[in-house]
N, C-alpha and C. Protein backbone atom coordinates (compact mmCIF):
# COMPACT_ATOMS: atom_id res chain seq x y z
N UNK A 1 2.41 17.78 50.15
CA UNK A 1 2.13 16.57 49.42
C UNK A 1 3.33 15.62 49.55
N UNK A 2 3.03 14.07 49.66
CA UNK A 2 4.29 13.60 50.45
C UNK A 2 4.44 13.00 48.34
N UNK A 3 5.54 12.38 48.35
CA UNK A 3 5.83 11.29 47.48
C UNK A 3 5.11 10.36 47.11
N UNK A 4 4.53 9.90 47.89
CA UNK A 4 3.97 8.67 47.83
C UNK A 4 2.47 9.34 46.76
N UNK A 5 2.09 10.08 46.93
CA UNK A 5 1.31 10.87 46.44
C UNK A 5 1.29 11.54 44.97
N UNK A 6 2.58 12.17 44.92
CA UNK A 6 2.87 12.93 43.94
C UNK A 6 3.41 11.88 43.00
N UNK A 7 3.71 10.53 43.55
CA UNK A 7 4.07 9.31 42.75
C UNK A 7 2.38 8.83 42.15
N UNK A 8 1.62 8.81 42.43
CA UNK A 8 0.05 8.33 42.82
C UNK A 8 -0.85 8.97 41.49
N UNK A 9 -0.63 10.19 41.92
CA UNK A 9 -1.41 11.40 40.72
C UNK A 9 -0.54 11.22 39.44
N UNK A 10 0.98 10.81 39.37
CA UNK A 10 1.40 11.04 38.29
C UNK A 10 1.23 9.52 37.61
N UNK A 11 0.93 8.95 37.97
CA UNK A 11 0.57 7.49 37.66
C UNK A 11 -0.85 7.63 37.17
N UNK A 12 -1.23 8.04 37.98
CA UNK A 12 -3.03 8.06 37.57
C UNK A 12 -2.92 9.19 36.38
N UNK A 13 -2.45 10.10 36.27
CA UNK A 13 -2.11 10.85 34.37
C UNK A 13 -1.42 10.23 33.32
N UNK A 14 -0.86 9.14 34.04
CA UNK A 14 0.15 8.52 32.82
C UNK A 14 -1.15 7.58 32.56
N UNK A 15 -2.08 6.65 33.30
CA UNK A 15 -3.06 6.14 32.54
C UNK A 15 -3.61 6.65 31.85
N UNK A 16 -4.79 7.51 32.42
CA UNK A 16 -5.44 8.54 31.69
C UNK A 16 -5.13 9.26 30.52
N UNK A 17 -3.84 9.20 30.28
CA UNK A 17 -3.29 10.15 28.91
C UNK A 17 -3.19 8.73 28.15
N UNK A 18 -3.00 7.45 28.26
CA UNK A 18 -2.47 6.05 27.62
C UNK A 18 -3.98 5.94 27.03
N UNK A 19 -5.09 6.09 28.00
CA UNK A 19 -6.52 5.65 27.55
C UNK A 19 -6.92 6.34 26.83
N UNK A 20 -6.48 7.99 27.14
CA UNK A 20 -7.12 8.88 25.98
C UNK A 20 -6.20 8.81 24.18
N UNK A 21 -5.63 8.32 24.32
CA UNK A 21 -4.17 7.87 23.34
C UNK A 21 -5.13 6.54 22.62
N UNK A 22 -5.41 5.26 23.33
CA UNK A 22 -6.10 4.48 22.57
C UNK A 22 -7.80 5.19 22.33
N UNK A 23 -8.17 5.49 23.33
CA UNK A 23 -9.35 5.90 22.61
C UNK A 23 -9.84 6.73 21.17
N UNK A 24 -8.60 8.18 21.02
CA UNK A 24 -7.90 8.60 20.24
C UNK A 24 -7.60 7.86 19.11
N UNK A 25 -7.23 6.51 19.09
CA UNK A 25 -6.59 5.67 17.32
C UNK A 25 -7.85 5.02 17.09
N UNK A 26 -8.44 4.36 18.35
CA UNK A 26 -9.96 3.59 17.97
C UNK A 26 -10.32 4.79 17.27
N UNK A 27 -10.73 5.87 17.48
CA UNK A 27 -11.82 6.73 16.59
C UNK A 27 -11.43 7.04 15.02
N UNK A 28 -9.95 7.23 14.99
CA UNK A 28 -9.29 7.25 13.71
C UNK A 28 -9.40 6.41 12.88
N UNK A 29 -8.98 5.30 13.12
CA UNK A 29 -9.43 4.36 12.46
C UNK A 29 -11.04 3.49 12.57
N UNK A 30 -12.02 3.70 13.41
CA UNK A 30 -13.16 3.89 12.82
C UNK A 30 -13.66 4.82 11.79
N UNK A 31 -13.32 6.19 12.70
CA UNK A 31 -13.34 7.09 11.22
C UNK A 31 -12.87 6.90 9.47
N UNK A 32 -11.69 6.23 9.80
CA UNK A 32 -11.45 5.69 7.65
C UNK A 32 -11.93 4.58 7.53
N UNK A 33 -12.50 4.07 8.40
CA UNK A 33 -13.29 2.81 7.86
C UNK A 33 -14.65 3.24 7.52
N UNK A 34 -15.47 4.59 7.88
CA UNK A 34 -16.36 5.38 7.27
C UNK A 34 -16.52 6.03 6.19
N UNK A 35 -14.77 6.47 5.84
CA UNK A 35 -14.86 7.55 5.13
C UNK A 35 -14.90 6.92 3.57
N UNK A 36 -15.11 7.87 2.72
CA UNK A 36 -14.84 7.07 1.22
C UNK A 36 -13.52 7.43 0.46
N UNK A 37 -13.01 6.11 1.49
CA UNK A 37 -11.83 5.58 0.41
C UNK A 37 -10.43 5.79 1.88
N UNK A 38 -9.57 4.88 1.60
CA UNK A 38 -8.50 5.05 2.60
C UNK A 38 -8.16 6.26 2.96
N UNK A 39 -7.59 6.59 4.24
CA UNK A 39 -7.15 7.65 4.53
C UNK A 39 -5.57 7.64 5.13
N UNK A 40 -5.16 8.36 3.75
CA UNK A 40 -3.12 8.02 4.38
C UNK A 40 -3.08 6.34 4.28
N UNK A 41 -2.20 5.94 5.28
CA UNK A 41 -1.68 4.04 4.99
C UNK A 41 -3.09 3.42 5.87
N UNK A 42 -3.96 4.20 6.53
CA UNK A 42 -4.55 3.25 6.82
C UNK A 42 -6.02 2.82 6.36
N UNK A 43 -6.35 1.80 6.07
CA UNK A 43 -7.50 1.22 5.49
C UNK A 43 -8.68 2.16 5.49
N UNK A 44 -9.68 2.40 4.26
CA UNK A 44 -10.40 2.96 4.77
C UNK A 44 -12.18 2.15 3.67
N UNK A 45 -12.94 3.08 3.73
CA UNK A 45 -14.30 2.68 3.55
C UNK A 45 -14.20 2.42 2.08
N UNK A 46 -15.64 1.85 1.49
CA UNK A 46 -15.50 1.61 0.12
C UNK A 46 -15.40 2.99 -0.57
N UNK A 47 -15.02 2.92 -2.15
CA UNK A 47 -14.46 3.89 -2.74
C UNK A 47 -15.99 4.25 -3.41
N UNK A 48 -16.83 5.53 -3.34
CA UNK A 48 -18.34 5.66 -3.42
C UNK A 48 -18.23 6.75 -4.21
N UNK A 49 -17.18 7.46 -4.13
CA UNK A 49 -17.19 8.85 -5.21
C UNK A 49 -16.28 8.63 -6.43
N UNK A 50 -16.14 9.39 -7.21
CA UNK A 50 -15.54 9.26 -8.51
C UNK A 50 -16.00 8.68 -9.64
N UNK A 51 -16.09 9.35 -10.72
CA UNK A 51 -16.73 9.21 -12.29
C UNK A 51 -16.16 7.53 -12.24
N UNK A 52 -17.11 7.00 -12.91
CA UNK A 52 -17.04 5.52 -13.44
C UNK A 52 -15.88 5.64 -14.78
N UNK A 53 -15.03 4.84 -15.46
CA UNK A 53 -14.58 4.93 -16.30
C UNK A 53 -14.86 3.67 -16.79
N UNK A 54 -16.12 3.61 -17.89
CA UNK A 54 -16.98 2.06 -18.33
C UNK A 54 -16.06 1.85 -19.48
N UNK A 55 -15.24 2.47 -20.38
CA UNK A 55 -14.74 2.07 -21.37
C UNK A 55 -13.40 1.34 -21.04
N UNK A 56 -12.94 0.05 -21.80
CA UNK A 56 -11.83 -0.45 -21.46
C UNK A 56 -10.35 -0.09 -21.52
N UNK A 57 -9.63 -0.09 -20.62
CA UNK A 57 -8.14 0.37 -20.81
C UNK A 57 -6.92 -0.57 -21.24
N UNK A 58 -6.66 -0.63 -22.53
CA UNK A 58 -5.60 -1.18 -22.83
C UNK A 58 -4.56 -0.54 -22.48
N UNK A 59 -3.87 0.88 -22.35
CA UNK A 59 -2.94 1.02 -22.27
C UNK A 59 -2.67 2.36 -20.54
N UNK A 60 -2.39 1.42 -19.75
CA UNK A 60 -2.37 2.13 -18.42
C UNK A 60 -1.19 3.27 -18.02
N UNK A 61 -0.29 3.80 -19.38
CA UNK A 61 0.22 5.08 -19.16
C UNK A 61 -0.02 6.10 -19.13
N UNK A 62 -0.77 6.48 -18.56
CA UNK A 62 -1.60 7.49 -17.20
C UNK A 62 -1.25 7.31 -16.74
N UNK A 63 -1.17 6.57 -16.37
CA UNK A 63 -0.76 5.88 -14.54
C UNK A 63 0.84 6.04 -14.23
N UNK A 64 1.53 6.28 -15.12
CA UNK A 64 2.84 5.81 -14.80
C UNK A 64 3.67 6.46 -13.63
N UNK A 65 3.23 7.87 -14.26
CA UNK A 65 3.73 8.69 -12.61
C UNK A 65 2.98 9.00 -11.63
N UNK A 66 1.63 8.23 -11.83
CA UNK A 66 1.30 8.19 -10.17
C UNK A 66 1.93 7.69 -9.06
N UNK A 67 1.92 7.83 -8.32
CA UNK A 67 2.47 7.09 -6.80
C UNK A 67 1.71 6.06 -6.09
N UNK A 68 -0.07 6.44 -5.64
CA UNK A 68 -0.68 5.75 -5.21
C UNK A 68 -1.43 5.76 -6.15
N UNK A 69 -2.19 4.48 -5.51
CA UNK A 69 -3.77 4.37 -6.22
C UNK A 69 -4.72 3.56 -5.15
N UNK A 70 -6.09 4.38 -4.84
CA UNK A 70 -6.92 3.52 -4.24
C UNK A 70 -7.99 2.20 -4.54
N UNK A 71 -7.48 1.02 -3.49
CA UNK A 71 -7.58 -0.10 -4.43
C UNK A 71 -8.69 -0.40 -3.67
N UNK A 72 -9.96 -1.29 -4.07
CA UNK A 72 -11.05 -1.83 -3.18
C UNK A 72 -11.52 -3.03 -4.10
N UNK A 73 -11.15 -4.13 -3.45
CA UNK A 73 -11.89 -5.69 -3.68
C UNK A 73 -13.14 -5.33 -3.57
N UNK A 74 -13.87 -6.12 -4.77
CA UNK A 74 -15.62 -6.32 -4.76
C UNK A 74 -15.81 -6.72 -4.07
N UNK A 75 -17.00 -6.51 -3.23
CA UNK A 75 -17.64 -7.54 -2.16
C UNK A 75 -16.78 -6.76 -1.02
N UNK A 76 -16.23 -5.92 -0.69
CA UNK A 76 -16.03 -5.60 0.66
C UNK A 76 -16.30 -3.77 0.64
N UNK A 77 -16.10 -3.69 2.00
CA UNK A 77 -16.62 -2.23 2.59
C UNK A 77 -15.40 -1.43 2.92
N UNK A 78 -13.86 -2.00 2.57
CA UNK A 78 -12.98 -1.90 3.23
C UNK A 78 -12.07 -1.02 1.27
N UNK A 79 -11.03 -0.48 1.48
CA UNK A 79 -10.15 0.25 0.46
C UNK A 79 -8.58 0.69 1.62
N UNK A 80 -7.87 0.49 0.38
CA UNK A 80 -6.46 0.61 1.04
C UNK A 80 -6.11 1.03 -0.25
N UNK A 81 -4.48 2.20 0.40
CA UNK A 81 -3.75 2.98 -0.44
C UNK A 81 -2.75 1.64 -0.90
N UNK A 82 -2.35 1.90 -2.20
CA UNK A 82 -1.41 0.94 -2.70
C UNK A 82 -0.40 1.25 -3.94
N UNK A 83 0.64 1.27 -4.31
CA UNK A 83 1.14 1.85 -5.31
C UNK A 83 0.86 0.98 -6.67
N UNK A 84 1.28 1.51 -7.69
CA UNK A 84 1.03 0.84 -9.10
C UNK A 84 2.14 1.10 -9.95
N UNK A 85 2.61 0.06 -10.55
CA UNK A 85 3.79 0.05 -11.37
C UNK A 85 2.97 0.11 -12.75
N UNK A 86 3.45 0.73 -13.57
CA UNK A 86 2.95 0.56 -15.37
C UNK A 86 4.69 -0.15 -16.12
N UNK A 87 4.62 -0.70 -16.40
CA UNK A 87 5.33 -1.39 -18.09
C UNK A 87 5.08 -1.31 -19.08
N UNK A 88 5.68 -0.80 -20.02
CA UNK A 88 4.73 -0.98 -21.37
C UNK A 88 3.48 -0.78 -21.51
N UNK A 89 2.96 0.09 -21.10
CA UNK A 89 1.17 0.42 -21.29
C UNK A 89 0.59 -0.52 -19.97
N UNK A 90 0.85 -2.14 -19.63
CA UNK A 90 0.06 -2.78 -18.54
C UNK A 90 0.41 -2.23 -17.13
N UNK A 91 -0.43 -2.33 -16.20
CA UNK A 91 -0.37 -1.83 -14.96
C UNK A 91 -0.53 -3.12 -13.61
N UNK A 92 0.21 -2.77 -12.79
CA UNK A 92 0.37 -3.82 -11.97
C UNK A 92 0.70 -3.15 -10.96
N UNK A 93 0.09 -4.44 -9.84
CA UNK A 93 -0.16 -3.65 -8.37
C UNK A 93 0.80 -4.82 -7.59
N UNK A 94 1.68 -4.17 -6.60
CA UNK A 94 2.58 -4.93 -5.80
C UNK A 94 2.23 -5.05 -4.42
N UNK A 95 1.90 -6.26 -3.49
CA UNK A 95 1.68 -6.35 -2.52
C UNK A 95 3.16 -6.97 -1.56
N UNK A 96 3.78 -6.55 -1.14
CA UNK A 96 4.64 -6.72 -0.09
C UNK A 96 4.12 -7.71 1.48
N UNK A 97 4.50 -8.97 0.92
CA UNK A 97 4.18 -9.88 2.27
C UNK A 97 4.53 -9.54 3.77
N UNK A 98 5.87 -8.97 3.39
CA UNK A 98 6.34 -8.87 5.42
C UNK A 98 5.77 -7.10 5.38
N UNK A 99 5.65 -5.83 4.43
CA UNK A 99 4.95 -4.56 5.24
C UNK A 99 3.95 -3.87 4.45
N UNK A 100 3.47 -3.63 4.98
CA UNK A 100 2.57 -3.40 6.14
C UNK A 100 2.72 -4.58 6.80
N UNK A 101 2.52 -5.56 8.02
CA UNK A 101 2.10 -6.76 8.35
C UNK A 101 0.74 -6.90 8.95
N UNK A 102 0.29 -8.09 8.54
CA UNK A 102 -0.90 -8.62 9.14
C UNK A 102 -2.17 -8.24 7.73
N UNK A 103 -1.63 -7.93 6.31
CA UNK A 103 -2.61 -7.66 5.78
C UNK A 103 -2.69 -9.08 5.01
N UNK A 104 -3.92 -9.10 4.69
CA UNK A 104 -4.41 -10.31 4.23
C UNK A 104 -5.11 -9.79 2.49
N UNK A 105 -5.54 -8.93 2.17
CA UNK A 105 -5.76 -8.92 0.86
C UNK A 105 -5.30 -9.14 -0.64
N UNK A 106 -4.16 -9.49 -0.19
CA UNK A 106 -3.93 -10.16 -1.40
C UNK A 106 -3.83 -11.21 -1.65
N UNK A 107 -4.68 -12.22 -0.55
CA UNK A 107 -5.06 -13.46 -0.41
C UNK A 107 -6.47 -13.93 -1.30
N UNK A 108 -7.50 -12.88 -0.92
CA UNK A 108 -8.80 -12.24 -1.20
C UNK A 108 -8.08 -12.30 -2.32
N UNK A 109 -7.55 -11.30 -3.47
CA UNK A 109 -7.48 -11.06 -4.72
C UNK A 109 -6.85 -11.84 -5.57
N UNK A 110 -6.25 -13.09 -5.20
CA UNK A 110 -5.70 -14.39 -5.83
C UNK A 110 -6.71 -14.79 -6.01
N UNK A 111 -7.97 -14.95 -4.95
CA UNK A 111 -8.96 -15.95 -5.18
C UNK A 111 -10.00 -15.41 -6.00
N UNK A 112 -10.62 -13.91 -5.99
CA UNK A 112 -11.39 -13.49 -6.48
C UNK A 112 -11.00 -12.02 -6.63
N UNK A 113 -9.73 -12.02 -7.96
CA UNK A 113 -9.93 -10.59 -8.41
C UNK A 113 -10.63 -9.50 -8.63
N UNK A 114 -11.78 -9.72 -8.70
CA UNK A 114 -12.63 -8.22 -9.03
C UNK A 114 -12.60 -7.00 -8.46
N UNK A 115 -11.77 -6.44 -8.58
CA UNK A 115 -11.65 -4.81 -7.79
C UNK A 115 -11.88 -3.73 -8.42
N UNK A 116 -11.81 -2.73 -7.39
CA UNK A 116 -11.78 -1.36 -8.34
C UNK A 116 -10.64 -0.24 -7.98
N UNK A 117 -10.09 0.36 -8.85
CA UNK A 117 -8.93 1.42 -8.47
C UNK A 117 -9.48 2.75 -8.92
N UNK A 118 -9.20 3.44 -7.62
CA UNK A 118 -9.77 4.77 -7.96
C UNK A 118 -8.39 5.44 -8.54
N UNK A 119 -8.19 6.36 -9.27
CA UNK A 119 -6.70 7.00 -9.93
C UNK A 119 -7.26 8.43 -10.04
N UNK A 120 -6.54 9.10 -9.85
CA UNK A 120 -6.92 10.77 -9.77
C UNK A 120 -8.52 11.10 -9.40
N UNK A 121 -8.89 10.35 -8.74
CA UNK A 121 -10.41 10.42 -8.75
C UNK A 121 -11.82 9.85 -9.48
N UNK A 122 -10.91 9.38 -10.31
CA UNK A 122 -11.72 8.27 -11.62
C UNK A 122 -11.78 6.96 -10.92
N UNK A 123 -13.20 5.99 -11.41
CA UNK A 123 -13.06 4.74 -10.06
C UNK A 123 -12.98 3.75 -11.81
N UNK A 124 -12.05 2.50 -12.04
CA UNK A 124 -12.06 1.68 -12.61
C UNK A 124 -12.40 0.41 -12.68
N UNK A 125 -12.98 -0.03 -13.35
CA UNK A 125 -13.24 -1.67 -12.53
C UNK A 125 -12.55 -2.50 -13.58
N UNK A 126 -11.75 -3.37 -12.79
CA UNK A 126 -10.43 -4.26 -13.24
C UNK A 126 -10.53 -5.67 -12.35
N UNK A 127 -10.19 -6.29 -12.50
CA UNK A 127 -9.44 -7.19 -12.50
C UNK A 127 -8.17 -7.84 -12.08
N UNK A 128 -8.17 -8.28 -10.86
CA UNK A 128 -6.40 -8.16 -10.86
C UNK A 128 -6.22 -10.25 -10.95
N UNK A 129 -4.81 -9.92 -11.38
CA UNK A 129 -4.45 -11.00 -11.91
C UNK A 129 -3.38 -11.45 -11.15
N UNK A 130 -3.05 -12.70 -10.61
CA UNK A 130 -1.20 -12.62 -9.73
C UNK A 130 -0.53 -13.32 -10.98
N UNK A 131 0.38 -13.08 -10.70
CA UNK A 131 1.45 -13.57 -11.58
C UNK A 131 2.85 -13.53 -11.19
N UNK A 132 3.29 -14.53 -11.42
CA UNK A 132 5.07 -14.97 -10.98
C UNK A 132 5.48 -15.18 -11.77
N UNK A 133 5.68 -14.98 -13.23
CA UNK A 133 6.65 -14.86 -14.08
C UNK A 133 7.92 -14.59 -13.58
N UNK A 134 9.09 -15.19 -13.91
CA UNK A 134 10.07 -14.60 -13.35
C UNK A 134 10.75 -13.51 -14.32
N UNK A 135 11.03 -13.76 -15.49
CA UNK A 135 11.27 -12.38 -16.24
C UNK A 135 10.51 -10.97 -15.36
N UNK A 136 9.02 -11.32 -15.83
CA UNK A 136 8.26 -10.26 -15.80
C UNK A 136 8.44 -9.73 -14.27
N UNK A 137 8.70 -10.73 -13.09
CA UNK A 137 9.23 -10.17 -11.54
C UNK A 137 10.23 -9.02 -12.00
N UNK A 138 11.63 -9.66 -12.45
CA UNK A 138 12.66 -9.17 -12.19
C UNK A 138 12.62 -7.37 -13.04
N UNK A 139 12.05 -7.21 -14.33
CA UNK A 139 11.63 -6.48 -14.85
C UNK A 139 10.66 -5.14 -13.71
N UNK A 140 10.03 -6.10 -13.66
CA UNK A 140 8.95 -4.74 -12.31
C UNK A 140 9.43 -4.27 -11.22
N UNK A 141 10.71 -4.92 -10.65
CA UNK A 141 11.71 -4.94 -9.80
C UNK A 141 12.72 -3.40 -10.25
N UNK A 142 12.76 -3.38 -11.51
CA UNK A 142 13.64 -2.45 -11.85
C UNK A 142 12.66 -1.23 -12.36
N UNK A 143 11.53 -1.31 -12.11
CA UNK A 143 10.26 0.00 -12.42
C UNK A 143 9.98 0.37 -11.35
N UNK A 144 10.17 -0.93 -10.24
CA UNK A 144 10.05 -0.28 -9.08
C UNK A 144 11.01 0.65 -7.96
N UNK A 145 12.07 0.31 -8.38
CA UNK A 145 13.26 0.90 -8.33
C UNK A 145 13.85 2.20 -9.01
N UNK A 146 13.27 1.96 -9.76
CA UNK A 146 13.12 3.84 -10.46
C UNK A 146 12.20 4.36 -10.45
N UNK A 147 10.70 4.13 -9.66
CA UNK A 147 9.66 4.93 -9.51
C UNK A 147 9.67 5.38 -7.95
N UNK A 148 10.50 4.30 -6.65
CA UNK A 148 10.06 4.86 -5.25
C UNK A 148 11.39 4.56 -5.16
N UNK A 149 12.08 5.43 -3.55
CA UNK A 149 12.64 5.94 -3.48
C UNK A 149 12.67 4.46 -2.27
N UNK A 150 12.06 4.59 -1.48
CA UNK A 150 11.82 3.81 -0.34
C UNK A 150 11.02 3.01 -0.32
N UNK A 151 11.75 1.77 -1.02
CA UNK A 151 11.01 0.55 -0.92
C UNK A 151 10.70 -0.15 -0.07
N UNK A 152 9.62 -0.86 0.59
CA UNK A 152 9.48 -1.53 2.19
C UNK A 152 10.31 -2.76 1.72
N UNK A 153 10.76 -3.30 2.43
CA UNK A 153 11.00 -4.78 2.63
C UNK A 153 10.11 -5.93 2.28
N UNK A 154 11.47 -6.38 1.26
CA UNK A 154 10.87 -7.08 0.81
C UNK A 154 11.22 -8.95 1.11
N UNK A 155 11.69 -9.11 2.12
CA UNK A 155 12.54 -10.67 2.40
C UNK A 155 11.39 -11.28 2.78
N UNK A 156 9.70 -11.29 3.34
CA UNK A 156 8.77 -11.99 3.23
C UNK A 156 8.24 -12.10 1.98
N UNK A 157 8.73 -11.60 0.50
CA UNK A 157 8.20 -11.51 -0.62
C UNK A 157 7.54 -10.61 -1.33
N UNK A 158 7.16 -10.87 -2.33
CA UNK A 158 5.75 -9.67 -3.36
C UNK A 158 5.04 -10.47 -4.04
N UNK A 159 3.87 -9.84 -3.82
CA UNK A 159 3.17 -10.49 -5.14
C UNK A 159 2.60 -9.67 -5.73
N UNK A 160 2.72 -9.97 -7.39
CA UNK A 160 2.41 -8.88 -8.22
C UNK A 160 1.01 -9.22 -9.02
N UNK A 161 0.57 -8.19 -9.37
CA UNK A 161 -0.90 -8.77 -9.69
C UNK A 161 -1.20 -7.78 -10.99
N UNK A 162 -1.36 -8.28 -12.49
CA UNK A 162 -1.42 -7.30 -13.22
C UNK A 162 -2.86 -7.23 -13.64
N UNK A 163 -3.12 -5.77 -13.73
CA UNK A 163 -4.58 -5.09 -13.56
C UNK A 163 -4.88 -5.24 -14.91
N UNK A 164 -6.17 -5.68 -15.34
CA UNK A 164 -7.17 -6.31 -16.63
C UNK A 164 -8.54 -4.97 -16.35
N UNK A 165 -8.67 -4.41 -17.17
CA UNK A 165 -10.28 -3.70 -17.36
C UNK A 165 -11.29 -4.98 -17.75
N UNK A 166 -11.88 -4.24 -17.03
CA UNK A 166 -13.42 -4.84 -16.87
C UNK A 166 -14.64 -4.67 -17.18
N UNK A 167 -15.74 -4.63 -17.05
CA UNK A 167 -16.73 -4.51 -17.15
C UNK A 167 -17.69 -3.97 -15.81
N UNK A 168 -18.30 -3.24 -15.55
CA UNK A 168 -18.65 -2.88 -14.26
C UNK A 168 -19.97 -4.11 -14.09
């Protein structure tokens, strides 16, 4: 087998392994866009399982030492993992402008809050609210700082959005 050859075949595996590599993430992420409810950081299907919780929540400490919570805007087919800060009994959800990049939902939830958060398996229907208070920033800043360890970057911004019960 000359070089020219053994250069040839190994080229033609380095595609073939690149195509089976994208074909490979296309299915993954079709797959959580099926499944119910995000899977890991990446987006996944609407949230379809979990007990309804119809009664209203004034005070969201439950929540406090959770980590995630699965969040899904009304009106879409789509759910993403997201963390949740609690204060004082209210609960609030932080969206980070520059990471993840390229997400757009918390554009969607300025304009038309109605979502639902699934929490240990319980699905809620809330409300989210944005808010820029600056007290109330700098405050969630320091909950957030003693609840995660590894905060993403934040120099494109946050926006914080505090969660209201609802009515289904």
């Amino acid at each position: 087998m000359t070089n020219a050859t053994t250069a040839a075949a190994k080229a033609r595996r380095a595609v073939l392994v690149g195509l089976g590599a994208i074909a490979l993430a296309v299915l993954v992420v079709l797959g959580a866009r099926l499944s119910d409810g995000p899977v890991g950081f990446l987006p996944g299907g609407a949230l379809r399982s979990g007990e309804w919780v119809d009664a209203p929540v004034a005070d969201w400490s439950f929540a406090k030492d959770v980590a995630e919570v699965e969040l899904a805007l009304e009106g879409e087919r789509s759910s993403r993992t997201t963390w949740i800060l609690v204060d004082g009994g209210q609960a609030w959800i932080p969206c980070s402008l520059s990471f993840p990049p390229f997400k757009r939902w918390h554009e969607r939830a300025a304009a038309d809050g109605r979502a639902v958060l699934r929490i240990d398996g319980r699905r809620y229907p809330v409300t989210l609210v944005r808010e820029d208070f600056r007290p109330t920033r700098r405050r969630l800043e320091l909950v957030a700082h003693e609840k995660y360890e590894n905060l993403p970057p934040t120099d494109g911004g946050v926006w914080l959005f505090r969660v209201e019960s609802r009515a289904r």
